[in-house]
Protein backbone atom coordinates (compact mmCIF):
# COMPACT_ATOMS: atom_id res chain seq x y z
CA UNK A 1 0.00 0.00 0.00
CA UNK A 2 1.12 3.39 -0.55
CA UNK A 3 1.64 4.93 2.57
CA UNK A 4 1.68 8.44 1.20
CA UNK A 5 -2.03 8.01 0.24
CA UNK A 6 -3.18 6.30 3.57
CA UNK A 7 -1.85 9.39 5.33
CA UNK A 8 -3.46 12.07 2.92
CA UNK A 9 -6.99 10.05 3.16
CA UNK A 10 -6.60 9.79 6.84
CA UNK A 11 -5.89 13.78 7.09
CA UNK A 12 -8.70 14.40 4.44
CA UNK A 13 -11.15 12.26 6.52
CA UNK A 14 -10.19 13.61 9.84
CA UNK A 15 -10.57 17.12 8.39
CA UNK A 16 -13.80 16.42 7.07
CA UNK A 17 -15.23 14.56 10.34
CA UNK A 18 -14.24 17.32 12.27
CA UNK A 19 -16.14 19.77 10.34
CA UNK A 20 -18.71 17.83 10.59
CA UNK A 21 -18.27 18.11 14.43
CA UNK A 22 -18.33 14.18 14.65
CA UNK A 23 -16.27 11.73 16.62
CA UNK A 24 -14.46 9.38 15.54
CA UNK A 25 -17.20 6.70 17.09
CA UNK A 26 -19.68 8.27 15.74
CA UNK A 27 -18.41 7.90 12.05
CA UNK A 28 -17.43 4.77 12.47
CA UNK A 29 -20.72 3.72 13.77
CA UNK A 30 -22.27 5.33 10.32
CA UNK A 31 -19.94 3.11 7.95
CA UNK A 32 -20.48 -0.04 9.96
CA UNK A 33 -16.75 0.26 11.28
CA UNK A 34 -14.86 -0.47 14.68
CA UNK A 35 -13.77 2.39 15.97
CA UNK A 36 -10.17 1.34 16.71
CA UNK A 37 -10.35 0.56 13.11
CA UNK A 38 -11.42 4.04 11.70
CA UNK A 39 -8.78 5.45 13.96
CA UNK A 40 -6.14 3.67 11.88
CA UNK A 41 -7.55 4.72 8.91
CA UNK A 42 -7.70 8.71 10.20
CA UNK A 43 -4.34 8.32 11.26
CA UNK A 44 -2.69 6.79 8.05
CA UNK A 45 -2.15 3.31 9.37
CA UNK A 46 -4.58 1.55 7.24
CA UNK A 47 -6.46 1.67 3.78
CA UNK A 48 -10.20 0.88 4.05
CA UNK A 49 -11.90 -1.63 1.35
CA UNK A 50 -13.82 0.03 -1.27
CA UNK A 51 -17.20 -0.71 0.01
CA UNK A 52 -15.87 1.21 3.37
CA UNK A 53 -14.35 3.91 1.24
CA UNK A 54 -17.60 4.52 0.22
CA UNK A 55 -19.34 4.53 2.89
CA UNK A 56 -16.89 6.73 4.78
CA UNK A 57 -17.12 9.51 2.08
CA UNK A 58 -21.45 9.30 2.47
CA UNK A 59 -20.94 9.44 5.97
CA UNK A 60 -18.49 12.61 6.06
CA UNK A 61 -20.35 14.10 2.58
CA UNK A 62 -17.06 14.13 0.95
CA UNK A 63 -16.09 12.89 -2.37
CA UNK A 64 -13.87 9.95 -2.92
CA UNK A 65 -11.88 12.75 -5.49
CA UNK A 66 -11.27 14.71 -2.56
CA UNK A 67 -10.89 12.12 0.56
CA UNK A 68 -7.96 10.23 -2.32
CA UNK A 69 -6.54 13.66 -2.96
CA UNK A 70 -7.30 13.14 -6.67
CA UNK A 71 -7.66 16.81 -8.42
CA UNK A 72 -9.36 19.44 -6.64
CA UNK A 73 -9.78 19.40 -2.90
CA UNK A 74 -12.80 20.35 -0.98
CA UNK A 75 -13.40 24.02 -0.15
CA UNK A 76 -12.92 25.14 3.02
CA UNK A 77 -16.13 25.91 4.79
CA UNK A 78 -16.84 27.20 8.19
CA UNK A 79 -18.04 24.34 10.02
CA UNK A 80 -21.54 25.89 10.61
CA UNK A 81 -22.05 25.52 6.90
CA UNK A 82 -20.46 21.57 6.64
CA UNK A 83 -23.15 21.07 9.36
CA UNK A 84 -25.81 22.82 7.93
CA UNK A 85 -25.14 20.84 5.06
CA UNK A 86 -24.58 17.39 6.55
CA UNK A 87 -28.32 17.63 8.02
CA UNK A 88 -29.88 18.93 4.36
CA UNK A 89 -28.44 15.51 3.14
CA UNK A 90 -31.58 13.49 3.92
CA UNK A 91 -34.47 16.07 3.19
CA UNK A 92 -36.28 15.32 0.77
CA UNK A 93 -36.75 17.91 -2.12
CA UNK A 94 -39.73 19.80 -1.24
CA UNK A 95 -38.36 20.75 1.93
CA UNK A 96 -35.07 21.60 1.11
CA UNK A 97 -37.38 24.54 -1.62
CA UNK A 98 -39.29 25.22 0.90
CA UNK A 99 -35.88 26.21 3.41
CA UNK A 100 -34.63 27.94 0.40
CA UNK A 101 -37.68 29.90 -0.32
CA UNK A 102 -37.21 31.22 3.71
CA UNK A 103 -33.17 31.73 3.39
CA UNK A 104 -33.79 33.73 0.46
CA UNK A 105 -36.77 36.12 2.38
CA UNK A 106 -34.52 36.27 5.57
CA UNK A 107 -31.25 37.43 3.11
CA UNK A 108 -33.03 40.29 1.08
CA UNK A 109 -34.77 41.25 4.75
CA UNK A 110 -31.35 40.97 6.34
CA UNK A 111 -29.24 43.09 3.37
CA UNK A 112 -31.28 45.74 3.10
């Protein structure tokens, strides 16, 4: 295994976890991981399978581009906004126009 690439993916996934504001149990408990296992991963030790890999980057809404350091890396956001945006995951389209529909009121309320 290249060991170069364990250790960017770990820093890329602990990055991304802790914008998130997640533990380290708690993402492993999303991709059906032990913990003590994750933590390798995080800290460069270990390569997860693919089906993990994938599960890892759903779980930390990251892509596998960015958590393999392949191209262009993930913007940094304020972790309000990775949060905001980890929870908007799972709505379901109606709401998520609906929230934008109110965003939109509160910003031209809030700018003027």
């Amino acid at each position: 295994m290249d060991e170069k690439l364990q250790h960017l993916l770990g820093e890329a996934a602990r990055a991304a976890r802790l914008r998130l504001g997640l533990t380290q149990a708690e993402v492993a408990g999303k991709v059906d991981l032990d913990p003590a296992v994750y933590g390798r991963v995080e800290r460069g030790h270990m390569m997860p399978s693919v089906p993990s890999l994938r599960r890892i980057c759903v779980a930390l809404g990251i892509s596998a581009d960015a958590l393999l350091s392949l191209g262009r890396q993930e913007s940094e956001e304020p972790p309000e906004l990775s949060r905001i945006i980890h929870i908007l995951h799972g709505w379901p389209p109606e709401r998520l126009a609906l929230l934008r529909k109110l965003l939109e009121t509160a910003d031209s309320h809030l700018t003027t």
